[in-house]
C-alpha atoms as a PDB file:
ATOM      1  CA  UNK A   1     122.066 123.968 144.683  1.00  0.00           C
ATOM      2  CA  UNK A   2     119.018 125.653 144.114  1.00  0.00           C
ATOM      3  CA  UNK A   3     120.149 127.695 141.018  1.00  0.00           C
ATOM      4  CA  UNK A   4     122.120 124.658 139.852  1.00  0.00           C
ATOM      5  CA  UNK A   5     118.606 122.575 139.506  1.00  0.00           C
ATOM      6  CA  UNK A   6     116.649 125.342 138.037  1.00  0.00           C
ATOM      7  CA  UNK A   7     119.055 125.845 134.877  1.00  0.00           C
ATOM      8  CA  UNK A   8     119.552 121.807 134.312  1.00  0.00           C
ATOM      9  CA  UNK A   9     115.470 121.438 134.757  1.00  0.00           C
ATOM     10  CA  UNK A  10     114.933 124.549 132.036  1.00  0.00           C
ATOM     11  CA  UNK A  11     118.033 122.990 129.987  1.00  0.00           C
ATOM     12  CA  UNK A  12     115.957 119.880 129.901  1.00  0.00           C
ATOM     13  CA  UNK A  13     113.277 121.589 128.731  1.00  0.00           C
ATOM     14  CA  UNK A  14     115.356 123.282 126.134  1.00  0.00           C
ATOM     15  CA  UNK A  15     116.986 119.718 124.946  1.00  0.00           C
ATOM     16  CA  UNK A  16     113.188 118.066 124.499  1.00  0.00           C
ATOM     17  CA  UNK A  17     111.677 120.641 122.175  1.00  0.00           C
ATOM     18  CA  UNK A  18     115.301 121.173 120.075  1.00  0.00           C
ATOM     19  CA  UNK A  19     115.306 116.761 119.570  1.00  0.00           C
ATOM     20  CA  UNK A  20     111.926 117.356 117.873  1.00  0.00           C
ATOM     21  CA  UNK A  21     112.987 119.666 115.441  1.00  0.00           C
ATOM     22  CA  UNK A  22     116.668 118.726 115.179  1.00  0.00           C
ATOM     23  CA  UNK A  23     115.200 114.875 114.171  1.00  0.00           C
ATOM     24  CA  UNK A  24     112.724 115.832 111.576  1.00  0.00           C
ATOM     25  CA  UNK A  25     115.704 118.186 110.099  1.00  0.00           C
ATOM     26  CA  UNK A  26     118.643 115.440 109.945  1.00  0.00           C
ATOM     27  CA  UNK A  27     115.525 113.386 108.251  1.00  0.00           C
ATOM     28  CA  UNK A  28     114.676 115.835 105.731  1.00  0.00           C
ATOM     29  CA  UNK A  29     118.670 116.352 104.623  1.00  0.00           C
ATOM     30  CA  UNK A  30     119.560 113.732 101.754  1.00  0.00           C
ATOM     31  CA  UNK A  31     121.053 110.367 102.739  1.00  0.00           C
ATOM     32  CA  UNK A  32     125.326 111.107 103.610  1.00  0.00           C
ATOM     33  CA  UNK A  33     127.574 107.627 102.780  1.00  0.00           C
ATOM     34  CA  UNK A  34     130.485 109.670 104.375  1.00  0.00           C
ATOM     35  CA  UNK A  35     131.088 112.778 106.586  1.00  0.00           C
ATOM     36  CA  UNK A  36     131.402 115.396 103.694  1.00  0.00           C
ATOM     37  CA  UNK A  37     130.845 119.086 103.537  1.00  0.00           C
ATOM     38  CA  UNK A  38     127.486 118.496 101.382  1.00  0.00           C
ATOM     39  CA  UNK A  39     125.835 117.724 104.723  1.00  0.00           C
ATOM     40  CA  UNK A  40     126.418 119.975 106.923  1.00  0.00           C
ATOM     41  CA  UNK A  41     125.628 122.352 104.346  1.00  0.00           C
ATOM     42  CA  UNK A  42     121.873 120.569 103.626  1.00  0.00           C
ATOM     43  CA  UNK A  43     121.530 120.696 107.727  1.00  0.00           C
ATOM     44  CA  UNK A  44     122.366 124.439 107.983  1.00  0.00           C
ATOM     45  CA  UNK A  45     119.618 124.703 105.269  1.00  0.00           C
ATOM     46  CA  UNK A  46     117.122 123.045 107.463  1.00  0.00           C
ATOM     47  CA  UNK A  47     115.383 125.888 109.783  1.00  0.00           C
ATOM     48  CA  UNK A  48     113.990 122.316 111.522  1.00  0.00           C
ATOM     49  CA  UNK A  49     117.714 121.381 112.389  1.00  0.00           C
ATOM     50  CA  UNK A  50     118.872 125.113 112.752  1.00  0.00           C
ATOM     51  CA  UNK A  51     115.658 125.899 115.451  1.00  0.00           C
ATOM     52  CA  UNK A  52     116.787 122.424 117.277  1.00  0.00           C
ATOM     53  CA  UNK A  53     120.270 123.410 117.174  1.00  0.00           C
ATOM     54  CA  UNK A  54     119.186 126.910 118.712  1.00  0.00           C
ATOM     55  CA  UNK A  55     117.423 125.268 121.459  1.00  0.00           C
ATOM     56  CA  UNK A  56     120.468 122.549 122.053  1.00  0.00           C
ATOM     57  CA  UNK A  57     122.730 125.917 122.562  1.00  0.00           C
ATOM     58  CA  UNK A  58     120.609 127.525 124.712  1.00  0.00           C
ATOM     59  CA  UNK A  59     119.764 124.047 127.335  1.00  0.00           C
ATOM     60  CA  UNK A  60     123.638 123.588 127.044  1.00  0.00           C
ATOM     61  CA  UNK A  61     124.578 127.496 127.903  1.00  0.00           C
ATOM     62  CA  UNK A  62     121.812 127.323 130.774  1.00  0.00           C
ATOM     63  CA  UNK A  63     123.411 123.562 131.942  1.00  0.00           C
ATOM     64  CA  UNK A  64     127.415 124.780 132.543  1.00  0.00           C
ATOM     65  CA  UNK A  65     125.759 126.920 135.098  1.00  0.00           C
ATOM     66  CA  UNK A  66     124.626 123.197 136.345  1.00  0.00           C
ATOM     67  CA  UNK A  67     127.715 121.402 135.582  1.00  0.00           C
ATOM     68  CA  UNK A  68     129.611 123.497 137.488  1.00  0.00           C
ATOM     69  CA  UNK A  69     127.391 123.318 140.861  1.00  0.00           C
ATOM     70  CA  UNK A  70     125.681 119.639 141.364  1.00  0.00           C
ATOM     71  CA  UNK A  71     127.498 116.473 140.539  1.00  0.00           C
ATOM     72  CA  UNK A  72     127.821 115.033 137.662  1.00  0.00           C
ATOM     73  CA  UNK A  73     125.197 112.551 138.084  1.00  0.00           C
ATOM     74  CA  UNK A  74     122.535 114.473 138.942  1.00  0.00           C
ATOM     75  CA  UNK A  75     122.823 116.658 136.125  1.00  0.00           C
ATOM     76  CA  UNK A  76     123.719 113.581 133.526  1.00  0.00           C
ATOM     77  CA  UNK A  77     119.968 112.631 134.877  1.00  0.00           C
ATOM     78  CA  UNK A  78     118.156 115.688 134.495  1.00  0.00           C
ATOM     79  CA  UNK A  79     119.540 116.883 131.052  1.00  0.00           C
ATOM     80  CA  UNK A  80     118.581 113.165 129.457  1.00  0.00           C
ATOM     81  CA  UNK A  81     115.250 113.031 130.907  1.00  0.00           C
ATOM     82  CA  UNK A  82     114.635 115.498 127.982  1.00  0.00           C
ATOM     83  CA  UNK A  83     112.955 112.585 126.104  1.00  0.00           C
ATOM     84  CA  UNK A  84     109.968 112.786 128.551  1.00  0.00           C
ATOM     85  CA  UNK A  85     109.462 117.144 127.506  1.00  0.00           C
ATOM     86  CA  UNK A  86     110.247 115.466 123.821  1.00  0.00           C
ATOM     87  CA  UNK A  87     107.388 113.135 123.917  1.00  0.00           C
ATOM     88  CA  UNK A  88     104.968 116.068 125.492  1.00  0.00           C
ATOM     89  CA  UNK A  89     105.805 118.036 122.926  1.00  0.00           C
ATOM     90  CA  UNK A  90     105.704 115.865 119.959  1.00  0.00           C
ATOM     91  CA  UNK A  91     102.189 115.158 121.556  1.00  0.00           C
ATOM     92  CA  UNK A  92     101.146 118.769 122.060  1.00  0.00           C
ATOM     93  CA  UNK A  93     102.663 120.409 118.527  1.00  0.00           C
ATOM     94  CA  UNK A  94     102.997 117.698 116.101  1.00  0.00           C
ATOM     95  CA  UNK A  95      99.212 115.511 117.447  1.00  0.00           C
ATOM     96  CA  UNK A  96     101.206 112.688 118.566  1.00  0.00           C
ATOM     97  CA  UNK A  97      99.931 109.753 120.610  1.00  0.00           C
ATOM     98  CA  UNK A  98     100.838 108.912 123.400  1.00  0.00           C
ATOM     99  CA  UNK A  99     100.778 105.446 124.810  1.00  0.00           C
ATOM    100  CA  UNK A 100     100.469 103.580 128.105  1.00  0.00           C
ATOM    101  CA  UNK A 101     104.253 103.253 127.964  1.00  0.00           C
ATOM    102  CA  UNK A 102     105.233 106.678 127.389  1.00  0.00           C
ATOM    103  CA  UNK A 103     103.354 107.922 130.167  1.00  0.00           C
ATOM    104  CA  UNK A 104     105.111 104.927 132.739  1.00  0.00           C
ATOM    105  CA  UNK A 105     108.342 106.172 131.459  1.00  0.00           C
ATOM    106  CA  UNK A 106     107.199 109.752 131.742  1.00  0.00           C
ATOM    107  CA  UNK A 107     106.313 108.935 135.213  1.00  0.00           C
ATOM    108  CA  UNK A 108     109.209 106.812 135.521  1.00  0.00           C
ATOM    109  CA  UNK A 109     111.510 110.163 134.849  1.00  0.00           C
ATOM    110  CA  UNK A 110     109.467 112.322 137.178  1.00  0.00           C
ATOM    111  CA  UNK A 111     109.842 110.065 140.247  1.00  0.00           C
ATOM    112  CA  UNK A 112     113.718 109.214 139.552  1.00  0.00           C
ATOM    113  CA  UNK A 113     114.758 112.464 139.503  1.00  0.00           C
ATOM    114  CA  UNK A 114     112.404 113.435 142.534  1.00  0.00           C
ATOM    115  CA  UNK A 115     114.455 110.580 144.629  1.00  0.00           C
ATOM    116  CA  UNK A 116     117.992 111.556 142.438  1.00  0.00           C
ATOM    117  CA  UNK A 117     117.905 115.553 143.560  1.00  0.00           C
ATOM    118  CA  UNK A 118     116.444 114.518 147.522  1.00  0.00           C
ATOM    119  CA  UNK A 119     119.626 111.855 147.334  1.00  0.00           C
ATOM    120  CA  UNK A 120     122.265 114.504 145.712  1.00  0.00           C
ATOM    121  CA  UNK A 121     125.241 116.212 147.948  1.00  0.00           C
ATOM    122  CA  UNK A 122     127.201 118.631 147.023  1.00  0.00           C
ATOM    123  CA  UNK A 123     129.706 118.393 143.790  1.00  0.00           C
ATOM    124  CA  UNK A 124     133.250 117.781 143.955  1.00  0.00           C
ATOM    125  CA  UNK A 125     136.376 119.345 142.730  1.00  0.00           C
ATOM    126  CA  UNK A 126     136.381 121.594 140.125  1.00  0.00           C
ATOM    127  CA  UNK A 127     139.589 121.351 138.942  1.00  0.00           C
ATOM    128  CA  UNK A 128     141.734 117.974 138.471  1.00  0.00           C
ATOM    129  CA  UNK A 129     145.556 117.155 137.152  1.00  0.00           C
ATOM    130  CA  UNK A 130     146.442 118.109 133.841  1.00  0.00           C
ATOM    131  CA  UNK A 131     146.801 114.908 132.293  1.00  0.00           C
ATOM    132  CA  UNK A 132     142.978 114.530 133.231  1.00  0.00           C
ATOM    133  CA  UNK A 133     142.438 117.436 130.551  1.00  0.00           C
ATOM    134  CA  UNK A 134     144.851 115.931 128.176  1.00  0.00           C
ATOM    135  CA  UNK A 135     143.012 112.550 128.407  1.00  0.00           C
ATOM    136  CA  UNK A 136     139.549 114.408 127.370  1.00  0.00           C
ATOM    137  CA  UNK A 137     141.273 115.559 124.218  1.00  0.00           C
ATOM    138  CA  UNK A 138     142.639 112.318 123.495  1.00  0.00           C
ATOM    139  CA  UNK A 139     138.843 110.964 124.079  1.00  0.00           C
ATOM    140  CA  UNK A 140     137.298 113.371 121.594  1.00  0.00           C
ATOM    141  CA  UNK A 141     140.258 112.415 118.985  1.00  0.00           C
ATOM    142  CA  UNK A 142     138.943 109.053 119.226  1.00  0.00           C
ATOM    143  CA  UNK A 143     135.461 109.586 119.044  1.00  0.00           C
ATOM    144  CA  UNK A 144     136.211 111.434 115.892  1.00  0.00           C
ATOM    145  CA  UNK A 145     138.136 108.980 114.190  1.00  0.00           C
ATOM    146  CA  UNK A 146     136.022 106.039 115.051  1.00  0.00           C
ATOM    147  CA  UNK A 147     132.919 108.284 113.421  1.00  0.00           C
ATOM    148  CA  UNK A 148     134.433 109.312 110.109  1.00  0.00           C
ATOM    149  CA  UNK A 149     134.951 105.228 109.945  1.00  0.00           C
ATOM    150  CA  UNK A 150     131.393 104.579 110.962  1.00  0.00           C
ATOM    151  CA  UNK A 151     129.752 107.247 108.769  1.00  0.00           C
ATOM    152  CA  UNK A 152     130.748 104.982 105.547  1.00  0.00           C
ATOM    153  CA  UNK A 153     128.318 101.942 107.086  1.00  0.00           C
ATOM    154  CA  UNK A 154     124.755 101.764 106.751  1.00  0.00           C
ATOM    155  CA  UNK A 155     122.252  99.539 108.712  1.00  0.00           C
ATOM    156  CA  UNK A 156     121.067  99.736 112.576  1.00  0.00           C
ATOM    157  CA  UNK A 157     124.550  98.584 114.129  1.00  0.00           C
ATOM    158  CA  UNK A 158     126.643 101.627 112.399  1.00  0.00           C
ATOM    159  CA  UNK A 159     123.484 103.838 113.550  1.00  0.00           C
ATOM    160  CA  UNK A 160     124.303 102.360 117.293  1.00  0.00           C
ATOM    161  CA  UNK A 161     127.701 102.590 117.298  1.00  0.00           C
ATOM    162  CA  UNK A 162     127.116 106.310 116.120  1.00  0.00           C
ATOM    163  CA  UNK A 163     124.894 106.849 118.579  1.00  0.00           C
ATOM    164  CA  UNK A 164     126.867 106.014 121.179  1.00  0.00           C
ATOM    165  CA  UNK A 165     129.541 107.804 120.213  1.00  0.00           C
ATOM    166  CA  UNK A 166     127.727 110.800 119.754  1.00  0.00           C
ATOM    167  CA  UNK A 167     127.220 110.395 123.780  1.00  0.00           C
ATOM    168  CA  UNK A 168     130.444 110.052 124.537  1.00  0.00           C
ATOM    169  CA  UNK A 169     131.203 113.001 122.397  1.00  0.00           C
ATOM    170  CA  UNK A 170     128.266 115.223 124.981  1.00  0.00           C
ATOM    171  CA  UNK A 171     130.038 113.377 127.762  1.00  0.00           C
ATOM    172  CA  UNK A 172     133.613 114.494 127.136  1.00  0.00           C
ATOM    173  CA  UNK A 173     131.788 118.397 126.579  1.00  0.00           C
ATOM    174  CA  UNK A 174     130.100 117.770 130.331  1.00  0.00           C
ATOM    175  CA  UNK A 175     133.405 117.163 131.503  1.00  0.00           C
ATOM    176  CA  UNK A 176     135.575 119.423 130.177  1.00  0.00           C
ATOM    177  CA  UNK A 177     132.930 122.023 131.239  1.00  0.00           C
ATOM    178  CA  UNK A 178     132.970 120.900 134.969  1.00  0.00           C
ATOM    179  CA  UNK A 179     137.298 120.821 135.353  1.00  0.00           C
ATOM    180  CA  UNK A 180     137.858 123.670 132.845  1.00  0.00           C
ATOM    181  CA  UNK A 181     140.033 126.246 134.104  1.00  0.00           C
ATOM    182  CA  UNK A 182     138.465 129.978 133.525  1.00  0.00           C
ATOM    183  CA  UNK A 183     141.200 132.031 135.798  1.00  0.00           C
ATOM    184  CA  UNK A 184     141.391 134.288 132.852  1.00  0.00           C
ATOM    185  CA  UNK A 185     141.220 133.894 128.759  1.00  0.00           C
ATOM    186  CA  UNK A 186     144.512 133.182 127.956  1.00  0.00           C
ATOM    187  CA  UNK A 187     144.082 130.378 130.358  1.00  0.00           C
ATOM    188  CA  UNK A 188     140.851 129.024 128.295  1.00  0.00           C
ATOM    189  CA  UNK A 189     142.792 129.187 125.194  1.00  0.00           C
ATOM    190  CA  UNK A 190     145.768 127.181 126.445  1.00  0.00           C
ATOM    191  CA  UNK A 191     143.545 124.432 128.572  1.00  0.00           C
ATOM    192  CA  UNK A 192     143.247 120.965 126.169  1.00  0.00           C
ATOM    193  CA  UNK A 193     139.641 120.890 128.022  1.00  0.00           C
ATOM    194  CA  UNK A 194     138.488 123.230 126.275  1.00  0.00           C
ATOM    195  CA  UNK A 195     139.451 121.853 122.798  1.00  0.00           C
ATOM    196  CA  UNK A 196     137.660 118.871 124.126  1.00  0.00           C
ATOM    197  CA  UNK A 197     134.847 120.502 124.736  1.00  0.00           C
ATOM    198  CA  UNK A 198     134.544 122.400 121.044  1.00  0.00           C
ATOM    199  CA  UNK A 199     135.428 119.466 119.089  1.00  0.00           C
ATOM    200  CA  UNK A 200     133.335 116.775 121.432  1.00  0.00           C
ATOM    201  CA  UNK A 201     130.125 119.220 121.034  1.00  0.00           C
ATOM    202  CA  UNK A 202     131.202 119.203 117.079  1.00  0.00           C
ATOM    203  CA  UNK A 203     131.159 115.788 116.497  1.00  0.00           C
ATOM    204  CA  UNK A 204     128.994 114.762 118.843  1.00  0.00           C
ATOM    205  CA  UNK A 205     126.100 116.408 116.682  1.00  0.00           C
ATOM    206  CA  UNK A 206     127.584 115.358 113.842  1.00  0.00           C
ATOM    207  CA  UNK A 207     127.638 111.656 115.045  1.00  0.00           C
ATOM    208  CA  UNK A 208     124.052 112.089 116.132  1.00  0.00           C
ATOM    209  CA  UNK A 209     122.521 113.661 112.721  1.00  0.00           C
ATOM    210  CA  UNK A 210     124.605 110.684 110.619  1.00  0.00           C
ATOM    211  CA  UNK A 211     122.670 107.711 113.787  1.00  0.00           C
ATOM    212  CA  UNK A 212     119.676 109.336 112.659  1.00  0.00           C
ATOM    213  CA  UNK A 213     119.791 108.688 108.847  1.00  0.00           C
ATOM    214  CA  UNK A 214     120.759 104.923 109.587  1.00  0.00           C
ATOM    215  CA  UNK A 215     118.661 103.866 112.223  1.00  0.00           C
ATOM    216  CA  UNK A 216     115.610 103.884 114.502  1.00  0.00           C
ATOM    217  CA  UNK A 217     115.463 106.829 116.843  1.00  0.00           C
ATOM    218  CA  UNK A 218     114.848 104.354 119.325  1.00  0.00           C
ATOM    219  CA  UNK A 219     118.455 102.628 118.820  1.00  0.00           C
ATOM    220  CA  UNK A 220     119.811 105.461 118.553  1.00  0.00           C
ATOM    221  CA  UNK A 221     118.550 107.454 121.289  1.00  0.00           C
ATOM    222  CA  UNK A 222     119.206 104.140 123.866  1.00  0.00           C
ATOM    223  CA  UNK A 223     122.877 104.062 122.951  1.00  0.00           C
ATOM    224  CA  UNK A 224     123.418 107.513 123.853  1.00  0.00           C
ATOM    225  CA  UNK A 225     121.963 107.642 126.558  1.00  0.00           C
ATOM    226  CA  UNK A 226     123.949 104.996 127.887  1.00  0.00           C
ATOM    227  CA  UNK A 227     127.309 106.309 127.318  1.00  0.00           C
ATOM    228  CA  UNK A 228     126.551 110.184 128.041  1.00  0.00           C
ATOM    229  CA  UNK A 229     124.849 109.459 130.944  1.00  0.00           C
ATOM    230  CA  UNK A 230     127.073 106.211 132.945  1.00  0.00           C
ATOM    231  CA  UNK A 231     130.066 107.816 131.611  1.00  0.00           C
ATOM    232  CA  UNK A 232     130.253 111.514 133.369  1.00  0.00           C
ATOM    233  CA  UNK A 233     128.358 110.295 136.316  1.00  0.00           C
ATOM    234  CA  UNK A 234     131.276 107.608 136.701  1.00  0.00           C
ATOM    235  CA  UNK A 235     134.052 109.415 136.236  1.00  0.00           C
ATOM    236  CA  UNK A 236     132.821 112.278 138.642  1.00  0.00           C
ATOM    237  CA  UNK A 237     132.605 109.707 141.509  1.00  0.00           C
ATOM    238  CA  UNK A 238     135.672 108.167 140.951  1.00  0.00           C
ATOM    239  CA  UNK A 239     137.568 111.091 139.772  1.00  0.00           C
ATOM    240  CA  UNK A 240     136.176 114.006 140.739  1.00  0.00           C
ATOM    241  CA  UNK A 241     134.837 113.506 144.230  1.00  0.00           C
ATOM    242  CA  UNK A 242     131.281 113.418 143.500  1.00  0.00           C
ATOM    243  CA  UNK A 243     128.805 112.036 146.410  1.00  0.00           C
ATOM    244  CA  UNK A 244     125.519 111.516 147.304  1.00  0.00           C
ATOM    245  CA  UNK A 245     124.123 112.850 150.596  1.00  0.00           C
ATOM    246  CA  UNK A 246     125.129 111.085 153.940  1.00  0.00           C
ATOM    247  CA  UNK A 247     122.696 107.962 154.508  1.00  0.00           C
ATOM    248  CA  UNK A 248     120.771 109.140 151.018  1.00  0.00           C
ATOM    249  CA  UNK A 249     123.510 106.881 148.537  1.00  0.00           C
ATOM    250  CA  UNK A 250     120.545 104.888 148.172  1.00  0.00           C
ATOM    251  CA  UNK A 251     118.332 107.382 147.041  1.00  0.00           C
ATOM    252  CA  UNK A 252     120.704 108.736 144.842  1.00  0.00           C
ATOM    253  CA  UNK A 253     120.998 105.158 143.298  1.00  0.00           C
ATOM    254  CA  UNK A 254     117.668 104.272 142.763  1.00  0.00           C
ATOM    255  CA  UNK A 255     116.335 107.587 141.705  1.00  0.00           C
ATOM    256  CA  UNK A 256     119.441 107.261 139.480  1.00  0.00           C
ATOM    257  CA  UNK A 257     118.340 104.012 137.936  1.00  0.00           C
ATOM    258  CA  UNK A 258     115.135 104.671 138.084  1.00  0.00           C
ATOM    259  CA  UNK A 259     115.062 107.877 135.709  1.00  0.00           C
ATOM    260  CA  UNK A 260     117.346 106.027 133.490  1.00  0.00           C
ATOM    261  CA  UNK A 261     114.875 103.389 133.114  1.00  0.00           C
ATOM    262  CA  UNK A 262     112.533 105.389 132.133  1.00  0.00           C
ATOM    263  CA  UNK A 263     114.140 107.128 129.646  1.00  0.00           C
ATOM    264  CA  UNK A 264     114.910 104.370 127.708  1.00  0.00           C
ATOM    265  CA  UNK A 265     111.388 103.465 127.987  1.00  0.00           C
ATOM    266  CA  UNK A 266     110.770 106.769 125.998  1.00  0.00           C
ATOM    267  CA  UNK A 267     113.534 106.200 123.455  1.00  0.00           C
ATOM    268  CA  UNK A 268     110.454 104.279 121.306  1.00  0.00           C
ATOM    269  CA  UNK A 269     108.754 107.152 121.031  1.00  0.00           C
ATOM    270  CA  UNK A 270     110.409 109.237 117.794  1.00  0.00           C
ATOM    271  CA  UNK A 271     110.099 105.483 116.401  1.00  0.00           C
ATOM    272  CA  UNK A 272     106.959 106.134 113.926  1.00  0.00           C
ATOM    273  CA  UNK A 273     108.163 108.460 111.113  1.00  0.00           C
ATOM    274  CA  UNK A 274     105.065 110.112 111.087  1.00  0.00           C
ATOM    275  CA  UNK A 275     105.124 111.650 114.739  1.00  0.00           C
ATOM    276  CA  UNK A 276     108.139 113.737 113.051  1.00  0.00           C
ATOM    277  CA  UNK A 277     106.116 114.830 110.097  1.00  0.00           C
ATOM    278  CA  UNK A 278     107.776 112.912 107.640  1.00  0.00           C
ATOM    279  CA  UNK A 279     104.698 111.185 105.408  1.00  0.00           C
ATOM    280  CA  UNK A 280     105.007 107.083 105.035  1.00  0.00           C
ATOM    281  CA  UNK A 281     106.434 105.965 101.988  1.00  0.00           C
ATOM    282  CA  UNK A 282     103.631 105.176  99.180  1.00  0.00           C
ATOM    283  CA  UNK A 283     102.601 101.391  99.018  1.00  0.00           C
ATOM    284  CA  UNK A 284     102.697 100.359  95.002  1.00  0.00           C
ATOM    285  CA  UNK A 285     100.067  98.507  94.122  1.00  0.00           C
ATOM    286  CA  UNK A 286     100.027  94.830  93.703  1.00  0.00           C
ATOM    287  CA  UNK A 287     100.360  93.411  90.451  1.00  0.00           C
ATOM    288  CA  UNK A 288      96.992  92.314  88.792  1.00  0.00           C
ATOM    289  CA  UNK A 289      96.839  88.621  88.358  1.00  0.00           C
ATOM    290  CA  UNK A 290      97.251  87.362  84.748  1.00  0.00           C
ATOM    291  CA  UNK A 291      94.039  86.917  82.932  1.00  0.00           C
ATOM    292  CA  UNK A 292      92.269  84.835  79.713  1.00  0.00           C
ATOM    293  CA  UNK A 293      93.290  86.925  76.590  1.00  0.00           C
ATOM    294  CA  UNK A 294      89.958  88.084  75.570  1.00  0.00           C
ATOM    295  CA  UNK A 295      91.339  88.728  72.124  1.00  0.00           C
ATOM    296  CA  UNK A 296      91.576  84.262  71.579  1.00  0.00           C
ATOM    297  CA  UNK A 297      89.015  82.204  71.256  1.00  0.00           C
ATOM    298  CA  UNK A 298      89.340  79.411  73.758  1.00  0.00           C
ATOM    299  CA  UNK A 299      90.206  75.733  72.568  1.00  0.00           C
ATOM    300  CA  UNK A 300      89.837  72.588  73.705  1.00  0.00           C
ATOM    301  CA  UNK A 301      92.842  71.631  75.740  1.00  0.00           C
ATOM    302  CA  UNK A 302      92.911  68.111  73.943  1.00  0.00           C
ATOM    303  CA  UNK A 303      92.240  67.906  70.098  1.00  0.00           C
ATOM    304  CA  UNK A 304      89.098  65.159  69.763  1.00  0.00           C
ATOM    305  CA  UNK A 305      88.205  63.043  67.124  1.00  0.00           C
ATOM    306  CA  UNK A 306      87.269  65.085  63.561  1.00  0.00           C
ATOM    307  CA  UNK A 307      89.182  68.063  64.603  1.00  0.00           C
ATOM    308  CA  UNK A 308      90.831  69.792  62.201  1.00  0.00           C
ATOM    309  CA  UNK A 309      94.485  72.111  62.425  1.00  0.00           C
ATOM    310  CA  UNK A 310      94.076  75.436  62.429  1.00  0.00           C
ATOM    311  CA  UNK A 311      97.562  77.249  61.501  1.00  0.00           C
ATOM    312  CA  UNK A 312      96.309  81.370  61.038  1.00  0.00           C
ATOM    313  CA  UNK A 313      98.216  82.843  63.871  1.00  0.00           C
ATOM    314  CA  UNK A 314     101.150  80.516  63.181  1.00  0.00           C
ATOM    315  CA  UNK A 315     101.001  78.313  65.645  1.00  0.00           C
ATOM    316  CA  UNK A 316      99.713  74.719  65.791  1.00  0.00           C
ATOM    317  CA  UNK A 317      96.181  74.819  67.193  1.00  0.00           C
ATOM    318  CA  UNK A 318      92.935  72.281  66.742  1.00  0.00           C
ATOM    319  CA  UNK A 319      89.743  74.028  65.753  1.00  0.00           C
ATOM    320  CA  UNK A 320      86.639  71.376  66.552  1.00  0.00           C
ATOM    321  CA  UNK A 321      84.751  70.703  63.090  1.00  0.00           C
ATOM    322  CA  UNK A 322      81.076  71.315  63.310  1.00  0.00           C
ATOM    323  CA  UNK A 323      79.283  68.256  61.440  1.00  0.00           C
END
């Protein structure tokens, strides 16, 4: 168990500093209407979103080793906590500020997943029934419909439902990771888990960089959380055999709850535009209010008695007479 929490922990630490750069990258990328080959080409042109992505592969290499040993919802926990080692390091490379709320949900994080790893047993199966891996496929083949639909919206609800299924997308990949069957290669390429897992890692970035260029980070952020985190830790207690230690559930539960809480706390944090480097948009200047024309001679607004008309710029005017 040991190992197991060392590689989630550094995983986490991997996932914070890779959302810093990966964010600022997706922003920087021009504005996609649809899921086209034109962005993914501006991402990979990004070494913001390419040093993210680095990080991402590394946390997620360094969390099978996880997946595979602790339950599901201990490591579901850990690796989403990231946004606590996201707002440290936005604060330590990038001089952002942090606020009384950050550090409650920072401290949030830090006691939930005390309580969560003292309240952990052992994992569960393993393995499970075929049509278990066949349903993960089916999953991703969803998610991936459901985003190319998605991807031609704009406004905060398409960058929600994007967000969330960019979760479910990392949920299916923590899955298929935990019940994929590695007896030997041939068995890798022949196990729908594992096509799960390529194509659920795939689009779940994808779904995550298009959330980003309609919506807050905040929104965004939130609705993943939800479904990549409730999700696997669900189905490995129901499915897969997951528990918590005897006479700890409650710990587990509440240290659960409680690091969840606090990471949506943090999801505000990417919110301002400038604690990702990109510079506030230019404020035009109002419009000067209209003025006498300098260049006319101002008249009487009612022509008195003796005035006489005065017609040289063409229009009908009174001019008052001196006597």
């Amino acid at each position: 168990m040991l190992l197991g929490l060392t590689t989630a922990l550094v995983a986490t630490v991997c996932f914070g500093f890779g959302s810093v750069f990966q964010a600022g990258g997706a922003r920087e990328a021009p504005h996609a209407d649809r899921v086209r080959v034109g962005l993914l080409a501006a991402l990979l042109r990004s070494w913001r979103f390419l040093l993210g992505t680095g990080l991402d592969i590394a946390g997620f290499a360094l969390s099978v080793v996880a997946l595979r040993t602790l339950p599901l919802f201990l490591v579901q926990a850990v690796t989403n906590a990231s946004l606590a080692v996201t707002a440290l390091a936005a604060a330590r490379l990038l001089g952002a500020r942090l606020h009384r709320a950050d550090l409650l949900g920072i401290a949030a994080v830090v006691v939930g997943l005390t309580l969560l790893a003292l309240g952990s047993g052992h994992a569960g199966r393993d393995h499970a029934p075929a049509a278990f891996h066949w349903a993960l496929l089916a999953t991703t083949g969803v998610m991936l419909l459901l985003t190319f639909l998605l991807a031609r919206r704009s406004g905060n609800a398409a960058a929600v439902g994007l967000g969330l299924l960019a979760g479910v997308g990392f949920g299916v990949t923590s899955l298929a990771v935990r019940v994929l069957d590695v007896a030997g290669p041939l068995d890798v390429f022949t196990d729908p888990a594992a096509y799960g897992l390529a194509l659920g890692g795939l689009g779940g970035y994808l779904a995550y960089a298009l959330a980003l260029q309609r919506g807050t980070v905040t929104a965004v952020t939130a609705a993943g959380t939800v479904s990549e985190t409730f999700g696997p830790a669900l189905v490995g207690v129901v499915a897969l055999g997951d528990t918590a230690r005897p006479g700890y559930a409650w710990c587990a539960l509440t240290g659960f709850v409680v690091a969840v809480g606090g990471t949506f706390v943090l999801s505000r944090f990417g919110e301002v535009d400038s604690e990702l480097g990109v510079p506030p948009a230019p404020v035009p200047p109002a419009p000067a209010p209209p003025g006498p024309d300098p260049g006319r001679v101002a008249r009487a607004a009612r022509p008195c008695k003796g005035d006489l008309p005065d017609k040289s710029d063409g229009e009908v005017r009174t001019e008052r007479q001196v006597p």
